[in-house]
Protein backbone atom coordinates (compact mmCIF):
# COMPACT_ATOMS: atom_id res chain seq x y z
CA UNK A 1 -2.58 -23.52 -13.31
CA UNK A 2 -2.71 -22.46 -16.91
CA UNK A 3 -4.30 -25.24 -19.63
CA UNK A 4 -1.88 -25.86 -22.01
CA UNK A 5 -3.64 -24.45 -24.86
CA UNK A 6 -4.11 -21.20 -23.14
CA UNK A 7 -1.06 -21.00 -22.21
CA UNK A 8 0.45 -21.48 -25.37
CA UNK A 9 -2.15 -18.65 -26.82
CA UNK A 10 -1.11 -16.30 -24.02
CA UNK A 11 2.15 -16.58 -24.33
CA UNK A 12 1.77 -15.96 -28.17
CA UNK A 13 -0.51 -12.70 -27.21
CA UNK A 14 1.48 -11.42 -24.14
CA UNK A 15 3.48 -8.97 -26.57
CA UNK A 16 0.95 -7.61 -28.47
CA UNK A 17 -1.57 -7.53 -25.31
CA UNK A 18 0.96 -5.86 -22.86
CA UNK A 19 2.09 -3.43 -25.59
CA UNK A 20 -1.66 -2.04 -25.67
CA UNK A 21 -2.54 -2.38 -21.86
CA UNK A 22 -1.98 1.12 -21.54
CA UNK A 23 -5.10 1.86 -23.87
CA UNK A 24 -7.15 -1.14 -22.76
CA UNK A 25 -6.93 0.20 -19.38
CA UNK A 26 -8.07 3.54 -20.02
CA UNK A 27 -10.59 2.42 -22.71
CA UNK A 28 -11.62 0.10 -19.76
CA UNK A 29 -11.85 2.55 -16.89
CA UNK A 30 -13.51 5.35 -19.36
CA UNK A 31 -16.53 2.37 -19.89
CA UNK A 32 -16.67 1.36 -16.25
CA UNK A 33 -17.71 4.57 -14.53
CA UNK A 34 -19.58 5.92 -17.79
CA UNK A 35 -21.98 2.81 -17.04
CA UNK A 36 -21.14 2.84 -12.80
CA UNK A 37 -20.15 6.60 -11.77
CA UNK A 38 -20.82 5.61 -8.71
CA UNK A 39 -18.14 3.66 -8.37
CA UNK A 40 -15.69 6.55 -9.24
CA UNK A 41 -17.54 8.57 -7.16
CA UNK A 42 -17.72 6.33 -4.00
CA UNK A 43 -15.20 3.57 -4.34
CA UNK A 44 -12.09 4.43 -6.33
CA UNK A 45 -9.47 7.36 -6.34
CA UNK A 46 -10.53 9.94 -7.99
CA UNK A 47 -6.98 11.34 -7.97
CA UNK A 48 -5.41 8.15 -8.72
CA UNK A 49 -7.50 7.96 -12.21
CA UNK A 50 -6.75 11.65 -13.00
CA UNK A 51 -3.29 11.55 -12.48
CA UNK A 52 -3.28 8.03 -14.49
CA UNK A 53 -1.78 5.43 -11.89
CA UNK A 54 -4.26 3.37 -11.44
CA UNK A 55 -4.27 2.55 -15.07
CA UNK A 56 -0.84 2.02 -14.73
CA UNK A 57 -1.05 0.00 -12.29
CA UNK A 58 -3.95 -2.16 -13.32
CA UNK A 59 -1.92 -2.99 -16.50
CA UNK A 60 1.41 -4.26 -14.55
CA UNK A 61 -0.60 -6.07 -12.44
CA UNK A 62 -2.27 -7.70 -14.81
CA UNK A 63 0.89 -8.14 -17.60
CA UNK A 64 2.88 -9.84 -14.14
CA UNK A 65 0.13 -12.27 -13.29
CA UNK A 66 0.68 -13.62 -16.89
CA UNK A 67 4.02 -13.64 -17.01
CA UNK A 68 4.55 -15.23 -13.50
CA UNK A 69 1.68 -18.31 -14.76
CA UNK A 70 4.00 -18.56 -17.80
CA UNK A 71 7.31 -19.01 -15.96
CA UNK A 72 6.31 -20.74 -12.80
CA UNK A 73 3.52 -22.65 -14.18
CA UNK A 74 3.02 -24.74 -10.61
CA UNK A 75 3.27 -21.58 -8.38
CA UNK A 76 0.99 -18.40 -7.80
CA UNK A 77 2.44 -14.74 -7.32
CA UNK A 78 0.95 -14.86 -4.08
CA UNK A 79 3.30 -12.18 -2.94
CA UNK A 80 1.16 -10.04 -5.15
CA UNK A 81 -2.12 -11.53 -4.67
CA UNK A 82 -1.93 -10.72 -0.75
CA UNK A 83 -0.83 -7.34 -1.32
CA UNK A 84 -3.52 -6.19 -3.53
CA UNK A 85 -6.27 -9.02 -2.15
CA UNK A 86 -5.59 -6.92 1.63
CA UNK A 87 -6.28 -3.77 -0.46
CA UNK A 88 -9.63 -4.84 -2.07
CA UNK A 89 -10.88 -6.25 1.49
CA UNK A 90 -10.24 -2.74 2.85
CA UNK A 91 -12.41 -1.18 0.69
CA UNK A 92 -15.19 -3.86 0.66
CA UNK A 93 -14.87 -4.88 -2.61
CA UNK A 94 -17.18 -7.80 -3.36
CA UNK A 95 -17.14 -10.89 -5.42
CA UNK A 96 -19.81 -9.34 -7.97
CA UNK A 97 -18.02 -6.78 -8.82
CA UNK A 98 -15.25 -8.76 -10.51
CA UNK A 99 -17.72 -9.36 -12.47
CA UNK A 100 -18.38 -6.13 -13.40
CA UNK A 101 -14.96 -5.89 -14.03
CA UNK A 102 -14.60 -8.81 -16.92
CA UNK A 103 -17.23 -7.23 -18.42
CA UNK A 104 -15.96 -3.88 -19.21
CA UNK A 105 -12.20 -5.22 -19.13
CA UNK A 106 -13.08 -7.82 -21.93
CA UNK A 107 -15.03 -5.13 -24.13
CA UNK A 108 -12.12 -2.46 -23.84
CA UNK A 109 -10.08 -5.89 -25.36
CA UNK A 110 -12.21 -6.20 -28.01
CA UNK A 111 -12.31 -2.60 -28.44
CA UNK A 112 -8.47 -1.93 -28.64
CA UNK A 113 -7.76 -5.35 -30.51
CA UNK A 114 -10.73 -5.82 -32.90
CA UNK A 115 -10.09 -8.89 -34.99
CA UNK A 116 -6.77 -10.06 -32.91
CA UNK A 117 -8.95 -10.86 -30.43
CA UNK A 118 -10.72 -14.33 -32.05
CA UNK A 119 -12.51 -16.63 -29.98
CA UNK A 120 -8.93 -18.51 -29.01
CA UNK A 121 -7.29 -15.56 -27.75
CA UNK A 122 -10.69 -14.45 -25.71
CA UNK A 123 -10.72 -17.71 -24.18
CA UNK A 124 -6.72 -18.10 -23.11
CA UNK A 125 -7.23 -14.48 -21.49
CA UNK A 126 -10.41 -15.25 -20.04
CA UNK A 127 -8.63 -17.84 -18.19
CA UNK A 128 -5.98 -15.90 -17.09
CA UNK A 129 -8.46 -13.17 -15.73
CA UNK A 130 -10.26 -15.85 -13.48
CA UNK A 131 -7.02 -17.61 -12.20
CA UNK A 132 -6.32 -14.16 -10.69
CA UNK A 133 -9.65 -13.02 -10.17
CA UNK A 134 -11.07 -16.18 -8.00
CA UNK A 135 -7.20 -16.39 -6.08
CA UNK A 136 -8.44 -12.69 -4.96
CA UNK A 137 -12.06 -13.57 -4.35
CA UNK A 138 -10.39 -16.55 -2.19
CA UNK A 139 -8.05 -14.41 0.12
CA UNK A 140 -10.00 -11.60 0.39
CA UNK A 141 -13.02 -14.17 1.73
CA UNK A 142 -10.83 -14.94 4.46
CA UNK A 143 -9.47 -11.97 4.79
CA UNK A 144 -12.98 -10.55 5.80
CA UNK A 145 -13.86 -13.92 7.54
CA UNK A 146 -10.80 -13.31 9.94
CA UNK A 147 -12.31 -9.92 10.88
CA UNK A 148 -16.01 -11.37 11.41
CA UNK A 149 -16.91 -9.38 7.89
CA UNK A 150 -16.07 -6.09 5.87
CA UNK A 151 -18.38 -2.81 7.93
CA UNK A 152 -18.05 0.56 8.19
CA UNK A 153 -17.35 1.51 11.72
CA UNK A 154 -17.64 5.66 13.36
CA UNK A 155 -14.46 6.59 14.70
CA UNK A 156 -14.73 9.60 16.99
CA UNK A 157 -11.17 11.94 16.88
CA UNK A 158 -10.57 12.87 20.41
CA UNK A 159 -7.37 14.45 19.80
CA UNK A 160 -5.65 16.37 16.74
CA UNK A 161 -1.60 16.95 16.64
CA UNK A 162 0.02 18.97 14.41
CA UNK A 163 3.65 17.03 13.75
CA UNK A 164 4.43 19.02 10.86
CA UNK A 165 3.28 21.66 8.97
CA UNK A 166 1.58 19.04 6.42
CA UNK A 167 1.51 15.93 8.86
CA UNK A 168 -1.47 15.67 11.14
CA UNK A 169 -2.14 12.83 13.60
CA UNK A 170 -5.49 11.95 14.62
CA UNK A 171 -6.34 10.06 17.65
CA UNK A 172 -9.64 8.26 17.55
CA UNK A 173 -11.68 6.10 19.39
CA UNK A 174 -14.95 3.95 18.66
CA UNK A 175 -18.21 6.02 18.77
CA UNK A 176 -20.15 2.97 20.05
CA UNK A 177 -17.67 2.80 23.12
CA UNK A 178 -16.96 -1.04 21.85
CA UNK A 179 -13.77 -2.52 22.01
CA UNK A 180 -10.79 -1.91 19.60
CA UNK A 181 -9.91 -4.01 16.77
CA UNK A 182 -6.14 -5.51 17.27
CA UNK A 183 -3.74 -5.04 14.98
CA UNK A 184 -0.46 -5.99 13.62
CA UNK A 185 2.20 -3.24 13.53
CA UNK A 186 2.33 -1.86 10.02
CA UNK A 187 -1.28 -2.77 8.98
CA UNK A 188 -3.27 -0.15 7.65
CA UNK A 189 -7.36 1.14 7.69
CA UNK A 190 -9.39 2.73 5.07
CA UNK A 191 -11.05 6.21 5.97
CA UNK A 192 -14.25 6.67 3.86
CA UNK A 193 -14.88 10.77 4.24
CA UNK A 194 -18.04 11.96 2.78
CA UNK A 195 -16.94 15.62 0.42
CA UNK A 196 -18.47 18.53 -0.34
CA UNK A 197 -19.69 17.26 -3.62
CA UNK A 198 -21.32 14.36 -2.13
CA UNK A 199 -18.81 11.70 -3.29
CA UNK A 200 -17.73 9.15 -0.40
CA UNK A 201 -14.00 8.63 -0.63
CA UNK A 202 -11.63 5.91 0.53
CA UNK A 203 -7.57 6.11 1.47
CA UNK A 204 -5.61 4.06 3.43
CA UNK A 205 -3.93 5.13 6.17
CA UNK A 206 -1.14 3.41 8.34
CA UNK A 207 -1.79 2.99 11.99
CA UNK A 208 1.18 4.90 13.27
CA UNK A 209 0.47 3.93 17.01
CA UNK A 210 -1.59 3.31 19.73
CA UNK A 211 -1.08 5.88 22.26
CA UNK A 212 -3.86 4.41 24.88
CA UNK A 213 -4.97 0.53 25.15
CA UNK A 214 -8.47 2.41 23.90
CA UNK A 215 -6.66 4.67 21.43
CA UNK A 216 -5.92 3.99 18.03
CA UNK A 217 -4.03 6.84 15.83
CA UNK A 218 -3.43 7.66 12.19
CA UNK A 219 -1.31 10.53 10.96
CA UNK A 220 -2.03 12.28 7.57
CA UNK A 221 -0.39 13.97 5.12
CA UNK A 222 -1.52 16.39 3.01
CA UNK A 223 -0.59 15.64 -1.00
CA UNK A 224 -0.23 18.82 -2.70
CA UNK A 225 -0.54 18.16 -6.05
CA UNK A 226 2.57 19.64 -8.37
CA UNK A 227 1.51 19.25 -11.65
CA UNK A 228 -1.52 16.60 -10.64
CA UNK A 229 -4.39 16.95 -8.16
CA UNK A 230 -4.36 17.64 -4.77
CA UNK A 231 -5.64 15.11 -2.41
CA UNK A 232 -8.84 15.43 -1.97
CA UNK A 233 -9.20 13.65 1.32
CA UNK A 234 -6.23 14.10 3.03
CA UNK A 235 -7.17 18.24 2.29
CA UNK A 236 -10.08 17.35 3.70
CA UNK A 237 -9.08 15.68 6.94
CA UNK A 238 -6.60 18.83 7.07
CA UNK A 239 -9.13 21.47 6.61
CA UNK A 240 -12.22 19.94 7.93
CA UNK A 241 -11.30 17.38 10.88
CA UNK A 242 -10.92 18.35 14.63
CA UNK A 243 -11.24 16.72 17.78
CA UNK A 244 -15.00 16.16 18.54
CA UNK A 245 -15.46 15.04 14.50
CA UNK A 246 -16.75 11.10 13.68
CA UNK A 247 -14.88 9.36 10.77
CA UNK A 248 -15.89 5.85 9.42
CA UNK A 249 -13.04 3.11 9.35
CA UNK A 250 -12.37 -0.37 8.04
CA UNK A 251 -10.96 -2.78 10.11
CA UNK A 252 -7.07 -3.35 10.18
CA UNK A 253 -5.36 -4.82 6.67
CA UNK A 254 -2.10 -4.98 5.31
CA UNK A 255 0.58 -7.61 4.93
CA UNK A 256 3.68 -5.32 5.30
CA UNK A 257 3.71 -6.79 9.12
CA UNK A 258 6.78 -7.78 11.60
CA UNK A 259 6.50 -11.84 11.47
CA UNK A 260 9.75 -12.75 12.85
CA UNK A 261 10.99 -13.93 16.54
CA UNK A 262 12.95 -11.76 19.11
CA UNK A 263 16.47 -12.83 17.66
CA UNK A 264 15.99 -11.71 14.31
CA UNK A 265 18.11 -8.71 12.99
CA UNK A 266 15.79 -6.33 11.42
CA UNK A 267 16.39 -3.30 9.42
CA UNK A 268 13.35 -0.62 8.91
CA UNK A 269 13.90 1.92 6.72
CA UNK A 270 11.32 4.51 5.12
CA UNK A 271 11.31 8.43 3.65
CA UNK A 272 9.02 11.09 3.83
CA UNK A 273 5.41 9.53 5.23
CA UNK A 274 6.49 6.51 5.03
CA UNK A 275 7.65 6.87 8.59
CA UNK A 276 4.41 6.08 9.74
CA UNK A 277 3.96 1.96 9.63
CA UNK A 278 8.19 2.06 10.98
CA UNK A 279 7.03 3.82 14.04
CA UNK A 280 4.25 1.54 15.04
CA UNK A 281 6.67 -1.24 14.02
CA UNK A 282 9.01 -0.01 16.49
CA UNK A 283 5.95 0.50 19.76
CA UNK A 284 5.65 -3.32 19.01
CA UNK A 285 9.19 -4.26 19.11
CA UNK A 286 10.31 -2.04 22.49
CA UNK A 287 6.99 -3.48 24.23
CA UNK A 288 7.86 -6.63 23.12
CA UNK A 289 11.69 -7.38 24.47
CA UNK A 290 13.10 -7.58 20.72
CA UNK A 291 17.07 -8.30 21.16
CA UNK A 292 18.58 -8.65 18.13
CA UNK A 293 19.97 -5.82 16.38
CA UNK A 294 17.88 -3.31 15.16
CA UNK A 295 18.82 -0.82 12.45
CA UNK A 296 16.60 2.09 11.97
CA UNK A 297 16.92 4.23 8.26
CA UNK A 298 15.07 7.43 7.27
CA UNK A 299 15.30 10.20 4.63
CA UNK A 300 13.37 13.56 4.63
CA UNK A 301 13.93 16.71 3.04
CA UNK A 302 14.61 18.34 6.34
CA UNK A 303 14.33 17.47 10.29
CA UNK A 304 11.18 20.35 10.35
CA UNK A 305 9.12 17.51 7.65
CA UNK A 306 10.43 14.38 9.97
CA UNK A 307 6.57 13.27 11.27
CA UNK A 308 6.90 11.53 14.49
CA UNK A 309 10.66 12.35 14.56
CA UNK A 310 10.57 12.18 18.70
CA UNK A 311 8.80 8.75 18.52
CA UNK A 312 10.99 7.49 15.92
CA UNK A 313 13.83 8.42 18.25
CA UNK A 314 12.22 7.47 21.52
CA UNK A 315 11.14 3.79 20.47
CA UNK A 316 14.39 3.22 19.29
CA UNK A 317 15.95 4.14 22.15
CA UNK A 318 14.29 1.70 24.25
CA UNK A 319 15.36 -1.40 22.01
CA UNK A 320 18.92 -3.06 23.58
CA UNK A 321 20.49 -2.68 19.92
CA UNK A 322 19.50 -0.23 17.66
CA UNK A 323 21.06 2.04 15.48
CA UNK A 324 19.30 4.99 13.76
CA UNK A 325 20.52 7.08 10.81
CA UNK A 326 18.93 9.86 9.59
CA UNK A 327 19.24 11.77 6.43
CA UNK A 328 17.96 15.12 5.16
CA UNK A 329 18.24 16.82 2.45
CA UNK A 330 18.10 20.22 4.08
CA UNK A 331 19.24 21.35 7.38
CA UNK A 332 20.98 18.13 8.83
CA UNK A 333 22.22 18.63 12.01
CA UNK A 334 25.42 17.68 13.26
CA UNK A 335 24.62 13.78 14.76
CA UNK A 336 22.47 13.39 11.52
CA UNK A 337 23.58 12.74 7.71
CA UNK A 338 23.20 15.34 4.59
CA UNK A 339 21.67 13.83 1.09
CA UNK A 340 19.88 11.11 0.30
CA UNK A 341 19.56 7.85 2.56
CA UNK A 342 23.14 5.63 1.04
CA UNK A 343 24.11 2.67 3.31
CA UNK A 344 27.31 2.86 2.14
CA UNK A 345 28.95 2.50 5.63
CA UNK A 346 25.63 1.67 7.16
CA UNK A 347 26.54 -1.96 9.15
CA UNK A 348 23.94 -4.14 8.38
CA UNK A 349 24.07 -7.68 10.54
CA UNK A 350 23.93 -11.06 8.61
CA UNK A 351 20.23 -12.60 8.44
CA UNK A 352 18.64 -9.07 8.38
CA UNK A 353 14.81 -8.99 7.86
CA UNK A 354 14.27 -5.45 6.40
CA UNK A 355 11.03 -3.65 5.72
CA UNK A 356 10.63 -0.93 3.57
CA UNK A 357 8.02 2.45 3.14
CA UNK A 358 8.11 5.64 1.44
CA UNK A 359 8.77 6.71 -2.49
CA UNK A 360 9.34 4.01 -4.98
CA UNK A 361 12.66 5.56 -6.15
CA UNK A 362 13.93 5.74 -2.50
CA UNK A 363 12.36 1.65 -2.00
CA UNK A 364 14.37 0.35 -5.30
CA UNK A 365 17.57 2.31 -4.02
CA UNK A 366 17.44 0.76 -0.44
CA UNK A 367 16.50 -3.10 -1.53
CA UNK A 368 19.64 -3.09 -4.50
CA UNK A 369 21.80 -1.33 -1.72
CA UNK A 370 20.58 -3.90 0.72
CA UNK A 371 21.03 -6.90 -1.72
CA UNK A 372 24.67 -5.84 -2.10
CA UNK A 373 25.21 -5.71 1.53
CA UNK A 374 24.09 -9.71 1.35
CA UNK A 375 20.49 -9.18 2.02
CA UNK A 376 18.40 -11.92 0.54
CA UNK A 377 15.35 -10.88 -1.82
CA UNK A 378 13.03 -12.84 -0.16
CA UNK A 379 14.00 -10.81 3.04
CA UNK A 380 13.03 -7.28 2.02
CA UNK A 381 9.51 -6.62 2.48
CA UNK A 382 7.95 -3.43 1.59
CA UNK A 383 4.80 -1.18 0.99
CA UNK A 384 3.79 1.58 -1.56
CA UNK A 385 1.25 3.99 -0.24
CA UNK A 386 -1.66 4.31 -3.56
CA UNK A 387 -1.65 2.44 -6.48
CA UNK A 388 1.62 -0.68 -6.47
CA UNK A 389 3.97 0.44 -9.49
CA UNK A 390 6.90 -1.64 -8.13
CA UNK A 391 5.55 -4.53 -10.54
CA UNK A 392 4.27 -2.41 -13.20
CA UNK A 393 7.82 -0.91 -13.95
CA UNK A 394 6.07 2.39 -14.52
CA UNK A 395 7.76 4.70 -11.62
């Protein structure tokens, strides 16, 4: 994928390039919205770029497509590509704006590099920048394609439940009265909310269900900041969003998605919010007359923060084989487990599929615990809600 020259000069650079990321990315990000504020303003997370993880992960992402083009020359990372190409479709990101992109990218380079950066070194990147760039541009085409094109659609909330004293669930339906989108269990949609300041903000949220064939629902939690900002818009679905309200979606993304037949031993585990693709997940496999074994895995700091704890039961009790374990870290009750989630004793059946949602720390515990047990790599599937610092190595 990679001439040979380039490859050559970027393997030469990587060092010195991925040492200074961290600056380039905040040089770059300081130079974007000081020429397009709109797009801090309207497109990315505000909170994200205070609290600095967006830079973060903008420089693993970008320091792991090298890498991977320098030690699998003849493959793409499209693990990674799909993850982040399902992302950009969400938001309605558009080919131009890569543009954009190289632009300021390329100058923060220059910037942080000065005369490291000769016309060799700008060209070996430059090609780096559009392998990924146009593999993005690519899937993300088709991505939209699939879905007959990226639009904002009104969403009215017919129903609000409270499921914990931060979680909220909102149950919408199309304003137009058209039909609902499908979707694949653990997919996600984007909420833009328009805030007080007159900013139009995106998040992702996981469809947690689909309580009525014209129902779809999304449940919330509200980020209090400690020591960074509070959400802004999941505040501001809390404080400002009832039944009777409109909100504007995307259509369904995501590739954290079930994609394996009824005999398949699966194991879902997730932590805090991260409940919330695992539940729809398991709707889709009781409806559908899954068999094999299923082995259900969540932590939470107590049963009173468990969102969607009754579904998560009441699913799984439907399914022929399932076991659930639950750990909390607070207030466990008797047929429940104290701590933090260890499948120490935890059975899991050979072949497992597992998927995985919730904090990073709790996702790299469960995958080296599950590896251990015998589950392949390639079979442990997860998804980070905000910015991906699994590849990054920054959290």
């Amino acid at each position: 994928m990679l001439s040979e020259q380039s490859a050559v000069t970027v393997r030469a650079t990587l060092p010195a390039v991925g040492a200074a990321l961290g600056t380039i990315t905040e040089r770059f990000y300081a130079g974007l919205f000081a020429a397009h504020p709109e797009l801090l303003n309207d497109l990315f997370n505000r909170g994200n770029q205070a609290a600095g993880t967006q830079r973060q992960a903008l420089a693993g992402s970008i320091a792991a497509f090298a890498t991977h083009l320098l030690d699998h020359p003849e493959q793409r990372p499209d693990a990674m590509l799909h993850r982040i190409a399902h992302k950009h479709a969400s938001l309605g990101i558009t080919p131009e704006q890569y543009d954009i992109v190289h632009e300021h990218l390329f100058a923060a380079i220059a910037d942080v590099l000065g005369d490291a950066v000769t016309t060799e070194v700008a060209a070996a990147w430059d090609e780096v920048y559009w392998l990924m760039a146009n593999a993005l541009i690519a899937v993300e085409k088709r991505l939209r394609e699939e879905r007959g094109g990226h639009a904002w659609r009104a969403w009215e909330v017919v129903e609000r439940v409270a499921e914990t004293d931060d979680v909220a669930t909102f149950r919408l339906r199309p304003a137009d009265g058209g039909p609902q989108p499908d979707f694949l269990a653990g997919q996600y949609v984007s909420v833009r909310v328009a805030l007080p300041d007159g900013a139009r903000q995106i998040r992702q949220y996981s469809l947690s269900g689909a309580p009525a064939p014209d129902l779809r629902q999304i449940s919330v939690k509200r980020v209090h900041g400690e020591g960074t900002p509070d959400g802004e818009v999941s505040n501001h679905l809390h404080a400002r969003v009832a039944a009777g309200d409109v909100l504007e979606l995307s259509e369904p993304y995501g590739d954290l998605v079930l994609d394996s037949g009824p005999d398949t031993p699966l194991l879902l585990a997730s932590a805090g919010i991260g409940v919330t693709p695992m539940t729809a997940m398991l709707a889709h496999l009781a409806g559908s007359g899954h068999r094999a074994p299923v082995t259900v895995v969540h932590g939470d700091r107590s049963p009173a923060t468990h969102a969607l704890r009754t579904d998560h039961e009441a699913y799984a009790a439907r399914l022929p084989d399932a076991a659930v374990h639950f750990w909390y870290e607070q207030d466990a009750p008797a047929d429940t487990r104290s701590g933090l989630v260890d499948l120490a004793d935890v059975p899991v059946a050979p072949g497992t599929r597992a998927y995985l949602c919730g904090p990073l720390p709790f996702m790299r515990a469960v995958r080296a615990q599950l590896i251990d047990k015998g589950v392949a790599p390639a079979d442990i599937h997860y998804e980070v809600f905000g910015p991906d610092l699994w590849l990054a190595g920054q959290a």
